[in-house]
N, C-alpha and C. Protein backbone atom coordinates (compact mmCIF):
# COMPACT_ATOMS: atom_id res chain seq x y z
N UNK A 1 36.66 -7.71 -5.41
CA UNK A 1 36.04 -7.82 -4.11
C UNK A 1 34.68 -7.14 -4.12
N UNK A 2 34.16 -6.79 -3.29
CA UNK A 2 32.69 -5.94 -3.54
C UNK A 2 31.80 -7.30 -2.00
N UNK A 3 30.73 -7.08 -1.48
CA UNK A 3 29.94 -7.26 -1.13
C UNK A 3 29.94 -8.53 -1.40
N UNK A 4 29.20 -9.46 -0.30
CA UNK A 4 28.62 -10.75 -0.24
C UNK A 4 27.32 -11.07 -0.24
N UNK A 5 26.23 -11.04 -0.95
CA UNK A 5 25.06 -11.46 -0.72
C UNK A 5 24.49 -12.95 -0.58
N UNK A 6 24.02 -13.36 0.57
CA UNK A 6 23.65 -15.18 0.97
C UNK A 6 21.88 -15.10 0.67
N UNK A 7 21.12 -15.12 0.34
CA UNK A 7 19.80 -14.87 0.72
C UNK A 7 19.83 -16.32 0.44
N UNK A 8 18.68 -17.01 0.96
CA UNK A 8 18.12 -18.75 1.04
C UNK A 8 19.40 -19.25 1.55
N UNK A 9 20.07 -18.95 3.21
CA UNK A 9 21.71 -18.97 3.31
C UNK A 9 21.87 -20.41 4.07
N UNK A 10 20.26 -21.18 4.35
CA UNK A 10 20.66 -22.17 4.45
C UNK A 10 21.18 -22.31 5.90
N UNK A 11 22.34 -23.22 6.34
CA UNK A 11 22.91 -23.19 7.40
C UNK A 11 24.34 -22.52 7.41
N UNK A 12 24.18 -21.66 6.14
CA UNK A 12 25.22 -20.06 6.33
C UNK A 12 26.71 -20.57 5.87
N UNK A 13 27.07 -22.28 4.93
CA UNK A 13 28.31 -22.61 4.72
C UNK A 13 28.75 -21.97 3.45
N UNK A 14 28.41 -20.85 2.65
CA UNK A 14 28.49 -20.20 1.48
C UNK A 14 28.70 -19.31 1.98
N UNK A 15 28.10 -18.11 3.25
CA UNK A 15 28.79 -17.14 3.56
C UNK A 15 29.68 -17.12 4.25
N UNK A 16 29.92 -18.12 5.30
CA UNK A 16 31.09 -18.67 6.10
C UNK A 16 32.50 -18.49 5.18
N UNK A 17 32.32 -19.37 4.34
CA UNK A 17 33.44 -19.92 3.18
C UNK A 17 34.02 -18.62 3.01
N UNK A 18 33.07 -17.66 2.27
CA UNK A 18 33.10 -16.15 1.55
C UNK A 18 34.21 -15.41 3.19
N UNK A 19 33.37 -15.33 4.31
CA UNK A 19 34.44 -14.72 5.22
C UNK A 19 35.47 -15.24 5.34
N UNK A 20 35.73 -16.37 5.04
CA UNK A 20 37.05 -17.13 5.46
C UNK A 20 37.94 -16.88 4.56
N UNK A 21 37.40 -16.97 2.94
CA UNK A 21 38.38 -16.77 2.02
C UNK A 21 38.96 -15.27 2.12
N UNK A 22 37.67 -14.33 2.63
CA UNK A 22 38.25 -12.65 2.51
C UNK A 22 38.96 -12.80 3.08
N UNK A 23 39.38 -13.32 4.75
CA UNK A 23 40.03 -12.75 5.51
C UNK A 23 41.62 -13.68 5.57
N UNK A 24 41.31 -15.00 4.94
CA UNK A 24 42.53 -15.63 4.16
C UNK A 24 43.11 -16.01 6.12
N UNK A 25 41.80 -16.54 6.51
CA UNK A 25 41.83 -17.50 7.16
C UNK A 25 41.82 -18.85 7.30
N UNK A 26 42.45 -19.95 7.85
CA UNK A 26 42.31 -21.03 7.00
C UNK A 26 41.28 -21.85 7.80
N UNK A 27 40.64 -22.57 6.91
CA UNK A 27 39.32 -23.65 7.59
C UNK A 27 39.76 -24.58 8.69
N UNK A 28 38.94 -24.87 9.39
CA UNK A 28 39.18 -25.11 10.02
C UNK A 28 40.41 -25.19 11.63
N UNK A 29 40.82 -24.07 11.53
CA UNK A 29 41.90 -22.77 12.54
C UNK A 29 41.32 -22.79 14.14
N UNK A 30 39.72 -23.21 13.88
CA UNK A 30 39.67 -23.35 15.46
C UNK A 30 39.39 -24.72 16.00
N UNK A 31 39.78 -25.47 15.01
CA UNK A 31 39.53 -27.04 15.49
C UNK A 31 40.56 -27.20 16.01
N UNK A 32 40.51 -28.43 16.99
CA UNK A 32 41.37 -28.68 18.23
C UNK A 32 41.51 -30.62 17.79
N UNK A 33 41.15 -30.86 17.04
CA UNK A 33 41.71 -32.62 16.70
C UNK A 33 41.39 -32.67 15.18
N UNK A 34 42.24 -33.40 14.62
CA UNK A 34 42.02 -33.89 13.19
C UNK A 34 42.17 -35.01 13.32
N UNK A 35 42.15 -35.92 12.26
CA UNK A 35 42.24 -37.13 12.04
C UNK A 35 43.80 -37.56 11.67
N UNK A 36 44.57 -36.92 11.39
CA UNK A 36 45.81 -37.04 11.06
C UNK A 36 46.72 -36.51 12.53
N UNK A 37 46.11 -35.87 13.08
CA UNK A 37 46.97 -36.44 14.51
C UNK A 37 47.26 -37.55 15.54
N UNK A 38 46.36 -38.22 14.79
CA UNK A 38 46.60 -39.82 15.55
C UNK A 38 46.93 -40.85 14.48
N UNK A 39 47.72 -40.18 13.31
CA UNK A 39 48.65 -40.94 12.57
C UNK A 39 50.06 -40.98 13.57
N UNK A 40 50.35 -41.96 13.20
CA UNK A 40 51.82 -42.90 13.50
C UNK A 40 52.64 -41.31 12.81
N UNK A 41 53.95 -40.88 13.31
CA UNK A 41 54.40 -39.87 12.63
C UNK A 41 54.51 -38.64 12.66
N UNK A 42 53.00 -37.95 13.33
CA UNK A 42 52.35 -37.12 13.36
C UNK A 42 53.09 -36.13 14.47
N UNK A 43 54.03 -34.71 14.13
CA UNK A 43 54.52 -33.93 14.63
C UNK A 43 53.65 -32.88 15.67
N UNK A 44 53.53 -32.97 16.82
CA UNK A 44 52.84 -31.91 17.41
C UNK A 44 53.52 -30.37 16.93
N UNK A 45 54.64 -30.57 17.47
CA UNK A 45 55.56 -29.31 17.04
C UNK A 45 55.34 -28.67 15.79
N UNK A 46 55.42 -29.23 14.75
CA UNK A 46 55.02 -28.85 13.19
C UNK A 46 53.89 -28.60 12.99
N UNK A 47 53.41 -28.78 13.64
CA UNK A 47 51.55 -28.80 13.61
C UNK A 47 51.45 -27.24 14.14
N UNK A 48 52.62 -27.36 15.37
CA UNK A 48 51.99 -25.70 16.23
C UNK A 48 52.70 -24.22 15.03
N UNK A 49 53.46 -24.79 14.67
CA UNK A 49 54.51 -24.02 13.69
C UNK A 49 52.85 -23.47 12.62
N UNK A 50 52.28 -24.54 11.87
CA UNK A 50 52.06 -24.44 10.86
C UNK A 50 51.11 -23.47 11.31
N UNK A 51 50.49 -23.78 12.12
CA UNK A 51 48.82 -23.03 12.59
C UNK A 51 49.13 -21.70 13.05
N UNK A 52 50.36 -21.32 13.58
CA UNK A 52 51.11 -20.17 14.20
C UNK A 52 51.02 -19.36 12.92
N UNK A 53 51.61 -19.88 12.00
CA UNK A 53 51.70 -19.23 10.80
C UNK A 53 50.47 -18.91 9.84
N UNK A 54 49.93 -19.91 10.01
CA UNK A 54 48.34 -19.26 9.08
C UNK A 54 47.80 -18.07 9.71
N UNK A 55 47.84 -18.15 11.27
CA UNK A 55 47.14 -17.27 11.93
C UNK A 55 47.93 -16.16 11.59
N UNK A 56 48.92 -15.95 11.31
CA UNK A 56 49.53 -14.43 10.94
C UNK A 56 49.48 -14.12 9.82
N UNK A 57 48.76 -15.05 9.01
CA UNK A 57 47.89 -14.67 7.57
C UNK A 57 47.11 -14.38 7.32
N UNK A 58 46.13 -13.94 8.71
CA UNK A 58 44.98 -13.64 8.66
C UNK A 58 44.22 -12.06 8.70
N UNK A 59 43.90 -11.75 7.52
CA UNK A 59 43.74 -10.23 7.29
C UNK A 59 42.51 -10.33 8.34
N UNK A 60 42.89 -8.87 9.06
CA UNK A 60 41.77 -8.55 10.37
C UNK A 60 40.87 -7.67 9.91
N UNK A 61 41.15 -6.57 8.58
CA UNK A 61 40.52 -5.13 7.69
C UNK A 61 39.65 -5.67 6.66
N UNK A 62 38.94 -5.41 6.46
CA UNK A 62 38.20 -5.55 5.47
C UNK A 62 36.90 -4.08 5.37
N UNK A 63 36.37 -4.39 4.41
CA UNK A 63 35.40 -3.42 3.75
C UNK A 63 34.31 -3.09 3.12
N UNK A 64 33.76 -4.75 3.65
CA UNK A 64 32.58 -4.91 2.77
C UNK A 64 31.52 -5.47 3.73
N UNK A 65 30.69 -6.26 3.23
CA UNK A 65 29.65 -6.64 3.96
C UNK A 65 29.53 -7.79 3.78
N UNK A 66 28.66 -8.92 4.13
CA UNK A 66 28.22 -10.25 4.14
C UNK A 66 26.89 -10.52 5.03
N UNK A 67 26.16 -10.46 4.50
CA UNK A 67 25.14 -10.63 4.45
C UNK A 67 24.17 -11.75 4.04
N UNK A 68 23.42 -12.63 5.15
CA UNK A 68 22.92 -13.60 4.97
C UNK A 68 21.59 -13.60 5.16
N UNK A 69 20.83 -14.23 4.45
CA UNK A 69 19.04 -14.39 5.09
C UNK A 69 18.75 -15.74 4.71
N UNK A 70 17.71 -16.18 5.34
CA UNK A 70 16.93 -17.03 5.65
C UNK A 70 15.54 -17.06 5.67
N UNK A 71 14.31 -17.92 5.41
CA UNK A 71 12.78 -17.39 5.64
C UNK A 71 13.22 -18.38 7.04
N UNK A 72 13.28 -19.08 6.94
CA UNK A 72 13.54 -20.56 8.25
C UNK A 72 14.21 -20.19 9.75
N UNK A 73 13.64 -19.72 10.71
CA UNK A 73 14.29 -19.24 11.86
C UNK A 73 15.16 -20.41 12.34
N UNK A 74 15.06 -21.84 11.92
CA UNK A 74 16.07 -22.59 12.06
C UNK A 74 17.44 -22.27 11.69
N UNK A 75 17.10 -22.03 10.34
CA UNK A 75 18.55 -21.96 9.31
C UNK A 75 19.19 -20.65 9.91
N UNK A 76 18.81 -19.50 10.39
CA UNK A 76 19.25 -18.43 10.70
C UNK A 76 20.07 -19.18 11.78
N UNK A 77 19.33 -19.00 12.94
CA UNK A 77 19.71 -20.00 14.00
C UNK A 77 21.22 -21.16 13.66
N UNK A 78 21.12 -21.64 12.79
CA UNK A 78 22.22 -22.80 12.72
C UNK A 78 23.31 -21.98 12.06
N UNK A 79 22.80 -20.88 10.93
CA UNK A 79 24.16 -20.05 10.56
C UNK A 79 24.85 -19.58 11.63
N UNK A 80 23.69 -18.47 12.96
CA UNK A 80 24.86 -18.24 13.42
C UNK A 80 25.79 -18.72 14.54
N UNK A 81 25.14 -20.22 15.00
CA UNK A 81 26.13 -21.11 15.37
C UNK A 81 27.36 -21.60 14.79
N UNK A 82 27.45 -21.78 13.38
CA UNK A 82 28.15 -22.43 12.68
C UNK A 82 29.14 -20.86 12.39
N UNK A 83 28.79 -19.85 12.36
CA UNK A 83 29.58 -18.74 11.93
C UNK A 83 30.50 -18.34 13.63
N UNK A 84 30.20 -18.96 14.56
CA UNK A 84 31.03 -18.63 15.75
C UNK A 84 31.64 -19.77 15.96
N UNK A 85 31.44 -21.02 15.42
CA UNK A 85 32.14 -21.93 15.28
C UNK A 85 33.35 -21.56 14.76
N UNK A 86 33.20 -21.27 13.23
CA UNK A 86 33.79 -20.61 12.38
C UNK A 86 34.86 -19.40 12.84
N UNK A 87 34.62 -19.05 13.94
CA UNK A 87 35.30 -17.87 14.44
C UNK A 87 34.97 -16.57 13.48
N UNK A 88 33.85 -16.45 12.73
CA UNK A 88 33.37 -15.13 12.09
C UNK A 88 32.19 -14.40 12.18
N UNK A 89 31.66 -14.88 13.18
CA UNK A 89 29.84 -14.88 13.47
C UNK A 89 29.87 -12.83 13.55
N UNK A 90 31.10 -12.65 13.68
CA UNK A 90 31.40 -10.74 13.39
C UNK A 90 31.43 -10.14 12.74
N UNK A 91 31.74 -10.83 11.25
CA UNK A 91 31.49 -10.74 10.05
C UNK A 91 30.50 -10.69 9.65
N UNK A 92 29.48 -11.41 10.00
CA UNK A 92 28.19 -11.56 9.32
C UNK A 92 26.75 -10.86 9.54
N UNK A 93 25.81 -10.63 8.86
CA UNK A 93 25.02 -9.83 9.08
C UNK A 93 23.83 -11.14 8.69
N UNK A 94 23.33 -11.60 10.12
CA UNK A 94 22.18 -12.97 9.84
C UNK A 94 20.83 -11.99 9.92
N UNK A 95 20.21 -12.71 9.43
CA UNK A 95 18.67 -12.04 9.74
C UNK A 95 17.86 -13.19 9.09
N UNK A 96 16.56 -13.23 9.73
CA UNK A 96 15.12 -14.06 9.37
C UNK A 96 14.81 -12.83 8.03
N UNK A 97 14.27 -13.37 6.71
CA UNK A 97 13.70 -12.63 5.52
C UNK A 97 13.51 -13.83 5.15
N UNK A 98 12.67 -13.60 3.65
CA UNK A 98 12.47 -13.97 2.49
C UNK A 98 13.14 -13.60 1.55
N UNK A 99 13.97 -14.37 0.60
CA UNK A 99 14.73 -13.69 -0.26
C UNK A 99 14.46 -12.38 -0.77
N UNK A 100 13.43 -12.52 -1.07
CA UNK A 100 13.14 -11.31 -1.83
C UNK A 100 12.95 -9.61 -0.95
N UNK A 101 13.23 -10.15 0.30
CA UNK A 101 13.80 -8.77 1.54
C UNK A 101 14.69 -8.97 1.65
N UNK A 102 15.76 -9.44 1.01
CA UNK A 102 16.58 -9.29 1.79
C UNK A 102 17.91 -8.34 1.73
N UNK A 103 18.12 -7.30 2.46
CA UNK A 103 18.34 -5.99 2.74
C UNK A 103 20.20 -5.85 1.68
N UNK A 104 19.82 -5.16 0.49
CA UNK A 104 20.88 -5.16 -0.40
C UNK A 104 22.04 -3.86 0.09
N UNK A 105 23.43 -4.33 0.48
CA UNK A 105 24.14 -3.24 0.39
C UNK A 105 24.51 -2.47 -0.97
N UNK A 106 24.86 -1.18 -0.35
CA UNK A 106 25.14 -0.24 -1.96
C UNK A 106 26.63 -0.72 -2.28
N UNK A 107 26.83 -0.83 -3.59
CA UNK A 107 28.09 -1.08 -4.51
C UNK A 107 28.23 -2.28 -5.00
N UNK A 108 29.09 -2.70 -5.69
CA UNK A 108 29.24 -3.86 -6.01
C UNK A 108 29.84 -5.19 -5.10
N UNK A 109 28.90 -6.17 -5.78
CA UNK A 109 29.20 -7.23 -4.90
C UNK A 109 28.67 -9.01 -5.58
N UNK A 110 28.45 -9.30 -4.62
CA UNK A 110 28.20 -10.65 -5.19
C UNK A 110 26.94 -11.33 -4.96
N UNK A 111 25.41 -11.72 -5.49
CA UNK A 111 24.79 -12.13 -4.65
C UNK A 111 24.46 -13.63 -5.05
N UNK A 112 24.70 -14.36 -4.42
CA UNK A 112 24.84 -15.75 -4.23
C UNK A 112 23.36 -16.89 -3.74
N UNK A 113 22.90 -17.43 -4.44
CA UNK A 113 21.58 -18.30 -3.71
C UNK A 113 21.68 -19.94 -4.41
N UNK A 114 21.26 -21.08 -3.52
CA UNK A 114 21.58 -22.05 -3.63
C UNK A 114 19.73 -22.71 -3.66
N UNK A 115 19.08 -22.28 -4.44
CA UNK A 115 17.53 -22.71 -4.30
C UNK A 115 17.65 -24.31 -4.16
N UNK A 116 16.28 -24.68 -3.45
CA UNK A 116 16.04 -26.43 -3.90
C UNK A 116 16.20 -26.39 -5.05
N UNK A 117 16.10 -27.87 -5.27
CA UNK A 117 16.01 -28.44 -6.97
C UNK A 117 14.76 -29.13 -6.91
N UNK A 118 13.64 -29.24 -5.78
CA UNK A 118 12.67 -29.95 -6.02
C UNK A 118 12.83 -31.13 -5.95
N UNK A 119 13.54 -31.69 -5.40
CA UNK A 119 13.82 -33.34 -4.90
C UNK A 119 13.13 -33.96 -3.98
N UNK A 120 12.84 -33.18 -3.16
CA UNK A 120 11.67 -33.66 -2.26
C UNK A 120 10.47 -33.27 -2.67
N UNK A 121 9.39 -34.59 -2.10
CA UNK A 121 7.74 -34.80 -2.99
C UNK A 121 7.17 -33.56 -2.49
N UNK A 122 6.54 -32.70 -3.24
CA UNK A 122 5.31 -32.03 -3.36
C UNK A 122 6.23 -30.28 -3.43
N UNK A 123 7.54 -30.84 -3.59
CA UNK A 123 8.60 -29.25 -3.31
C UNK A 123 8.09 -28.43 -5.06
N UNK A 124 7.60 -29.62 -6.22
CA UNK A 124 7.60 -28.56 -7.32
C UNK A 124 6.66 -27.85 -7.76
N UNK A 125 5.97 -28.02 -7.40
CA UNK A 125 4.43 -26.29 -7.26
C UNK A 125 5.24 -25.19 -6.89
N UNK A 126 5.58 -25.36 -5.88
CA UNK A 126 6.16 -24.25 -4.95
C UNK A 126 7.23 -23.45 -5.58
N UNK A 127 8.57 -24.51 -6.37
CA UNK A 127 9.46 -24.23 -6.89
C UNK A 127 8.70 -23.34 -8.36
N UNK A 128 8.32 -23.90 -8.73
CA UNK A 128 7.62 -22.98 -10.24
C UNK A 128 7.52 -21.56 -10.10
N UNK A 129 7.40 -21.03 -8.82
CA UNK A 129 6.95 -19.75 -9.03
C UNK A 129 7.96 -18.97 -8.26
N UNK A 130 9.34 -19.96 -7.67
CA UNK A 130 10.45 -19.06 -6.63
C UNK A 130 11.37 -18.69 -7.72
N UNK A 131 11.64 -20.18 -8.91
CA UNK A 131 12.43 -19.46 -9.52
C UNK A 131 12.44 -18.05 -10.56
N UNK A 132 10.89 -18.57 -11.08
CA UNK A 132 11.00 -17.09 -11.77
C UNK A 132 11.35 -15.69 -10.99
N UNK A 133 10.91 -15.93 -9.52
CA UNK A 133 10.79 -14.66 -8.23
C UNK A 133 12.45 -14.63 -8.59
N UNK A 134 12.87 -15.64 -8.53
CA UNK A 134 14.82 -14.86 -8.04
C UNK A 134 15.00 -14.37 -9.23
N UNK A 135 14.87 -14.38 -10.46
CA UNK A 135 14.96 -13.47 -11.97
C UNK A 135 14.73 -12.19 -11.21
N UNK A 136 13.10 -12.16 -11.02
CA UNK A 136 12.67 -10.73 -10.53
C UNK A 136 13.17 -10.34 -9.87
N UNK A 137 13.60 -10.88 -8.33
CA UNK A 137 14.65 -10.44 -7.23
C UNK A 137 16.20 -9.60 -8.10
N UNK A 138 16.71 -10.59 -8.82
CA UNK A 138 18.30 -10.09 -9.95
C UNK A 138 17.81 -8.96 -10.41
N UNK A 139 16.94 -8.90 -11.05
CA UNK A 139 16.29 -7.82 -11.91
C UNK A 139 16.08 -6.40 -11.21
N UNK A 140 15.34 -6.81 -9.86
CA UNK A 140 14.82 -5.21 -9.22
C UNK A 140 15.57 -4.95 -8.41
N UNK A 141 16.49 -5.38 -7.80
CA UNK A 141 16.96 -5.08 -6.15
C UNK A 141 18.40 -5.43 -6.37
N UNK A 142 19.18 -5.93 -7.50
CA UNK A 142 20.82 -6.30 -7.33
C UNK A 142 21.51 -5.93 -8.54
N UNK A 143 21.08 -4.91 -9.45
CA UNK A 143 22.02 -3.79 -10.05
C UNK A 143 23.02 -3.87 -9.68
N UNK A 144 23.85 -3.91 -10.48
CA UNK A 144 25.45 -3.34 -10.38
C UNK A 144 26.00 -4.43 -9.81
N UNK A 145 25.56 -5.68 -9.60
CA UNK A 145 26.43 -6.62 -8.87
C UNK A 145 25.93 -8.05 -9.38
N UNK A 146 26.70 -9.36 -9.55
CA UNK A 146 27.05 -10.61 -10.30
C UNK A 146 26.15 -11.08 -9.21
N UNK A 147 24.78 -12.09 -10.29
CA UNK A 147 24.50 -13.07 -9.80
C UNK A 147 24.38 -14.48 -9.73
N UNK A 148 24.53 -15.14 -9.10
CA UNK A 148 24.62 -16.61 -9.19
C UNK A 148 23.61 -17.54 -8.44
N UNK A 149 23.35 -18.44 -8.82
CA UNK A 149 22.37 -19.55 -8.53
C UNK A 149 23.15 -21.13 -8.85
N UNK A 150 22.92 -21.72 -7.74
CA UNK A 150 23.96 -22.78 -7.68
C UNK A 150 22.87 -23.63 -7.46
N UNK A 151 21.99 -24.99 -9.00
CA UNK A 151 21.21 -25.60 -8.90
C UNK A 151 21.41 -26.94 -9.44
N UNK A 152 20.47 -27.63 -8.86
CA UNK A 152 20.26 -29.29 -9.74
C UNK A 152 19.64 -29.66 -10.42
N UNK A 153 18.49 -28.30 -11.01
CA UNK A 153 17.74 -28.26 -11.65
C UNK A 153 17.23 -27.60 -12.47
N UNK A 154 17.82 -28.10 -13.86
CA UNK A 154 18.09 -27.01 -15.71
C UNK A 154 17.13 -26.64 -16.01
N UNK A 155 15.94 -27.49 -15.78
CA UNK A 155 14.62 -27.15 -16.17
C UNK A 155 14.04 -26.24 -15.30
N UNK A 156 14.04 -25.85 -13.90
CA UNK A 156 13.72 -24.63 -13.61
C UNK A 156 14.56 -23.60 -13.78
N UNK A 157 15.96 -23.64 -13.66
CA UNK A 157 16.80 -22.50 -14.15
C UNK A 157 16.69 -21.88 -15.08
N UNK A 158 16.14 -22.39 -15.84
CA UNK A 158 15.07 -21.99 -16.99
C UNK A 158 14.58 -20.78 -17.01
N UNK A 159 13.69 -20.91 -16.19
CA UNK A 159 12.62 -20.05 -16.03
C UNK A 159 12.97 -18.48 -14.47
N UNK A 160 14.13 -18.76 -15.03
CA UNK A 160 14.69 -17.55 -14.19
C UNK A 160 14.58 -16.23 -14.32
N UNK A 161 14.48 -16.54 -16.21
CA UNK A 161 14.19 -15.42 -17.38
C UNK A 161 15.61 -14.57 -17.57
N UNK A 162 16.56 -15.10 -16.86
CA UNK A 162 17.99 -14.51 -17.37
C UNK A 162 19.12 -15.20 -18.17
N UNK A 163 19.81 -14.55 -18.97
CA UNK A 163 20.76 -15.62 -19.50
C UNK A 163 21.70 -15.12 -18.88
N UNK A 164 22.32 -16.36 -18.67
CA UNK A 164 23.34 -16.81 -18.04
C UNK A 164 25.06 -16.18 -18.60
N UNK A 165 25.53 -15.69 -18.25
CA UNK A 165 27.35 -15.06 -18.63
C UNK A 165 28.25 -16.50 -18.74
N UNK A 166 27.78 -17.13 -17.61
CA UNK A 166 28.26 -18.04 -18.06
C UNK A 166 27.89 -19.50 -17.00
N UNK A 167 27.94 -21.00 -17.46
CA UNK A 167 27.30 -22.59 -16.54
C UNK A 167 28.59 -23.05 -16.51
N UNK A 168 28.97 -22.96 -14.75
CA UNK A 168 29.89 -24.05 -14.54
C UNK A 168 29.29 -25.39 -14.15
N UNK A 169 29.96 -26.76 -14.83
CA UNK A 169 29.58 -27.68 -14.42
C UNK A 169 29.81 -28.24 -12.36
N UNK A 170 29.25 -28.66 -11.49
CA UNK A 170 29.24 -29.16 -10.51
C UNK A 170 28.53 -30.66 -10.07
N UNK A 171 28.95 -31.33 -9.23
CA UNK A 171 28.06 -32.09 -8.45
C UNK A 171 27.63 -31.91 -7.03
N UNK A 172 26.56 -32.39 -6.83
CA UNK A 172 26.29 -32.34 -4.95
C UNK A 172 26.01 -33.43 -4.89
N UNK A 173 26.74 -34.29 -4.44
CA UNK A 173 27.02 -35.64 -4.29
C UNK A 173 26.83 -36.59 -5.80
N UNK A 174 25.27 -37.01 -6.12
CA UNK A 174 25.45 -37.98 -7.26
C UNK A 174 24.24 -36.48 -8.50
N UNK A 175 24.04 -35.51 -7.75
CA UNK A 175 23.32 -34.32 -8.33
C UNK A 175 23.85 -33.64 -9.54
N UNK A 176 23.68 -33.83 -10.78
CA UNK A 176 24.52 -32.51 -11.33
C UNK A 176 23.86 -31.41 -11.42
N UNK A 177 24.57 -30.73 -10.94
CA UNK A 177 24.27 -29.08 -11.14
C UNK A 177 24.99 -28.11 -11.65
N UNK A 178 24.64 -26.83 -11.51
CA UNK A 178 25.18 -25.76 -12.32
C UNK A 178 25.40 -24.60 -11.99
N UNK A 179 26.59 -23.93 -11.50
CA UNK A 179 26.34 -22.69 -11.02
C UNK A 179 26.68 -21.93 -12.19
N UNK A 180 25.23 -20.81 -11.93
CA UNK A 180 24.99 -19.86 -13.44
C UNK A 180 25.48 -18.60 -13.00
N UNK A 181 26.18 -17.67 -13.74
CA UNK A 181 26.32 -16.23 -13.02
C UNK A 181 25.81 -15.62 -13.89
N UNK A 182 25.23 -14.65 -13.34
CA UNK A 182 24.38 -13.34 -14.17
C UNK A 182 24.70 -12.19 -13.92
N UNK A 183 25.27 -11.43 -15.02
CA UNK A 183 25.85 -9.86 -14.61
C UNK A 183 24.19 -9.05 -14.52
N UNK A 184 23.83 -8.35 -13.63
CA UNK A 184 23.07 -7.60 -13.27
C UNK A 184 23.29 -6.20 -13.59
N UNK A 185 22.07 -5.71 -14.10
CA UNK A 185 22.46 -3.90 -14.80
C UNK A 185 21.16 -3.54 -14.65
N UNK A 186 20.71 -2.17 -14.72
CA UNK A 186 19.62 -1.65 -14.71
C UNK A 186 19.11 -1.93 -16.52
N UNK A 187 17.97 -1.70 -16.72
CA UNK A 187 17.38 -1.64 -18.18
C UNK A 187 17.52 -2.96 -19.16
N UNK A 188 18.28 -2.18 -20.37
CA UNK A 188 18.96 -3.61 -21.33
C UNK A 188 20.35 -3.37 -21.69
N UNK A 189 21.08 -4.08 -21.54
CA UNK A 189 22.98 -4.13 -22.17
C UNK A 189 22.96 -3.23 -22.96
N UNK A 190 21.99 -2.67 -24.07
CA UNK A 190 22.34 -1.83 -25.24
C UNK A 190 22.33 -0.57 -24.36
């Protein structure tokens, strides 16, 4: 366990996920229709049973932090709609930054970023010089804690200037990508 770090958090469904899994809540708990209740079959009763029961699975303690940023006062904005949707918007610590502020708790933890891949026209100037920044970001400010970058794009991951512990394969829709984790330490491994 340890700490959640979101920086570039987007519309906040990576730190959402992260509170939901800590607290071993189940997704979707405050929705009120599915699509399988208007199957032929479909038990109201069993339905109230089941949801009765997740909810008493739901750890209320925890001990860490979660922490999200954004440069985009939109994306802040839509996280923390989507995090009271979510029923966790209490959990979370939103704020407007730039990755590279964005406010690190002490101990170990996790810090998590989902950069573009440069898919949209005129996004790769820009990209050339963020990814090397999140190396530097791993490097100066997230000691002692695992980082990851979840991308569609090998050729800038590249230039992150870290090697990787280890590339899981992924898709985002017809995208392949790669989430890389990087153990973070002060100095060099030796």
């Amino acid at each position: 366990q340890g700490h959640f770090i979101n920086p570039m958090c987007g519309s906040g469904t990576l730190a959402i996920e992260a509170a939901l899994m800590a607290t071993n809540k189940a997704p979707g708990l405050n929705r009120h229709n599915f699509g399988f209740m208007h199957i032929k079959g479909f038990s109201p009763d069993k339905w109230t049973e089941m949801r009765e029961e997740a909810k008493g699975k739901i750890n209320k303690s925890y001990n860490f932090k979660i922490v999200c940023t954004d440069k985009d006062p939109m994306a802040v904005k839509a996280t923390g709609i989507n995090a009271r949707i979510a029923g966790v918007a209490n959990m979370l610590d939103i704020q407007q930054h730039y990755f590279e502020h964005t406010p690190m708790p002490k101990g170990e933890g996790f810090v998590m970023m989902n950069p573009p891949y440069g898919m949209r026209m005129g996004e790769m100037e820009k990209l050339q010089t963020m990814y090397p920044a999140i190396g530097d970001f791993f490097k100066k400010r997230c000691n002692g804690k695992k980082g990851f970058v979840f991308t569609g794009n090998m050729e800038l991951a590249k230039t992150i200037g870290l090697k990787p512990t280890r590339k899981i394969p992924f898709y985002n829709a017809k995208i392949e990508c790669r989430l890389m984790e990087f153990e973070l330490y002060e100095g060099t491994r030796r």
